[in-house]
C-alpha atoms as a PDB file:
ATOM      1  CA  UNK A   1       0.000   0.000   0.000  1.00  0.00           C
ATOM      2  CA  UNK A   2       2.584   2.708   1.151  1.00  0.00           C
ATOM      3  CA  UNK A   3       5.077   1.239  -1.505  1.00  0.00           C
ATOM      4  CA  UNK A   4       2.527   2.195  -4.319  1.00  0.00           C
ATOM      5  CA  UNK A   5       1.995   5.730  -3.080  1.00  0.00           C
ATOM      6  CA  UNK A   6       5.890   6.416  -2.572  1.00  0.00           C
ATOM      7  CA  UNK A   7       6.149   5.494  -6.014  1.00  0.00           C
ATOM      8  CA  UNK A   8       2.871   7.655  -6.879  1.00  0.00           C
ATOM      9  CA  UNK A   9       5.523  10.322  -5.320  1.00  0.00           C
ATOM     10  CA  UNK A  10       8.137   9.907  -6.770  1.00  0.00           C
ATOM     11  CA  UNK A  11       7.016   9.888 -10.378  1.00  0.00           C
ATOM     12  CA  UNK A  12       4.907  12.840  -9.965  1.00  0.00           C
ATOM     13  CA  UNK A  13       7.849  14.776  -8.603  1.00  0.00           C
ATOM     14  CA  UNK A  14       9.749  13.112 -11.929  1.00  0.00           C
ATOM     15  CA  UNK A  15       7.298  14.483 -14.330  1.00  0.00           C
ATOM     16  CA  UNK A  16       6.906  18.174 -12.604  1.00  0.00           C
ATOM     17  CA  UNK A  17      10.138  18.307 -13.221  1.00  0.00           C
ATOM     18  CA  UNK A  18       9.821  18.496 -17.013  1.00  0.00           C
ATOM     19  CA  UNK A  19       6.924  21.138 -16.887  1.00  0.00           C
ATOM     20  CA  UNK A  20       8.247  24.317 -18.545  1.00  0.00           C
ATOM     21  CA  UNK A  21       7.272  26.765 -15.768  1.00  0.00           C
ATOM     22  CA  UNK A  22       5.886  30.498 -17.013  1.00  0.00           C
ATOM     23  CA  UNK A  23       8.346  32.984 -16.542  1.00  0.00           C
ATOM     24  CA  UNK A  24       6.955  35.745 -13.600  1.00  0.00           C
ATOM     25  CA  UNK A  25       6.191  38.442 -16.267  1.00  0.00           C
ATOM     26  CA  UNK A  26       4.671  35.761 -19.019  1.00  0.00           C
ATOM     27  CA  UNK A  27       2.438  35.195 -15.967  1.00  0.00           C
ATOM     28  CA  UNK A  28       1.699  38.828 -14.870  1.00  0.00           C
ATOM     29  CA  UNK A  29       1.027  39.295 -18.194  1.00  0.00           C
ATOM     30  CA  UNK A  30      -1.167  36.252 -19.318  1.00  0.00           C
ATOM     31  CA  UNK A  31      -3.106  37.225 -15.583  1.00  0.00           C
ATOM     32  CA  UNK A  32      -3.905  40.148 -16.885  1.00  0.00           C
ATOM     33  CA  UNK A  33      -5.370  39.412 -19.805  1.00  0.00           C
ATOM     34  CA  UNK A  34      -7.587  37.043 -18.257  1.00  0.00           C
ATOM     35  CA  UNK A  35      -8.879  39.556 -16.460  1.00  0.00           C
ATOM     36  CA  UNK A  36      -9.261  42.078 -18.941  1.00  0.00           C
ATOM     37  CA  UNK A  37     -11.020  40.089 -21.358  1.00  0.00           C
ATOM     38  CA  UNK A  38     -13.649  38.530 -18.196  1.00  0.00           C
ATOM     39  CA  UNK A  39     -14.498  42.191 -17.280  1.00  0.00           C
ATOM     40  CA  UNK A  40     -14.707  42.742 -20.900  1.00  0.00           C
ATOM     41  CA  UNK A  41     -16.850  40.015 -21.366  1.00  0.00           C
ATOM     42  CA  UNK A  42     -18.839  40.975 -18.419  1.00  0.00           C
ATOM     43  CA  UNK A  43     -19.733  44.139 -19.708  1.00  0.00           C
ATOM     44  CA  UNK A  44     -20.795  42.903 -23.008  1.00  0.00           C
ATOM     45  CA  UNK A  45     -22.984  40.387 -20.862  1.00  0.00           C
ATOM     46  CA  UNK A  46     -24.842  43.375 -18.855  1.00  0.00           C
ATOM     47  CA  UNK A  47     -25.121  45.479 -21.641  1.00  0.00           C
ATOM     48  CA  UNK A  48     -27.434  42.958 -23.539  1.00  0.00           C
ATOM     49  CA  UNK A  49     -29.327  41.834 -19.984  1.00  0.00           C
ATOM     50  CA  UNK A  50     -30.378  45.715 -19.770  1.00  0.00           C
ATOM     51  CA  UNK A  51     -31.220  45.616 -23.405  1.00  0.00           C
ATOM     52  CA  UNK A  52     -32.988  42.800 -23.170  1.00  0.00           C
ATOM     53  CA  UNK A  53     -34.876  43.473 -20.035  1.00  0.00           C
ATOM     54  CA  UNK A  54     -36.235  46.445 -21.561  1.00  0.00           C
ATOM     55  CA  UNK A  55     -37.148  45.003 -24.610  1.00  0.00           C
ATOM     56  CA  UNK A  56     -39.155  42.329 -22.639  1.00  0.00           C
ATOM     57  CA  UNK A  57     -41.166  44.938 -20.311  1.00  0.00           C
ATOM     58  CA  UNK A  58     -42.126  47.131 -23.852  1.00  0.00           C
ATOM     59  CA  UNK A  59     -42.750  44.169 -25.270  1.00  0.00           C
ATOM     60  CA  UNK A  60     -45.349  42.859 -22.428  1.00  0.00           C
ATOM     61  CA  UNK A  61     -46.391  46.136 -21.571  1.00  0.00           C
END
């Protein structure tokens, strides 16, 4: 049982090993754009909710 998950160990440490890790401003910068483009895209999503909301009370008004 423990033999199994010192090997489960072991080759997961073995295999991090060969991720290529981000450099810190690749990260900073990918970061950012994540959040640009979700408050971005959160915009774009309220914009159409108001437009639609109005066009649904006209419409059943």
């Amino acid at each position: 049982m423990f033999g199994k998950v010192g090997t489960f160990l072991k080759e997961a440490k073995q295999e991090l090993s060969k991720v290529s890790w981000p450099k810190r401003t690749e990260l900073w910068t990918s970061t950012g754009i994540v959040i640009l483009v979700s408050v971005l895209l959160a915009g774009v999503i309220w914009v159409m909710d108001l437009i639609f909301h109005h066009l649904l009370l006209s419409l059943f008004r």
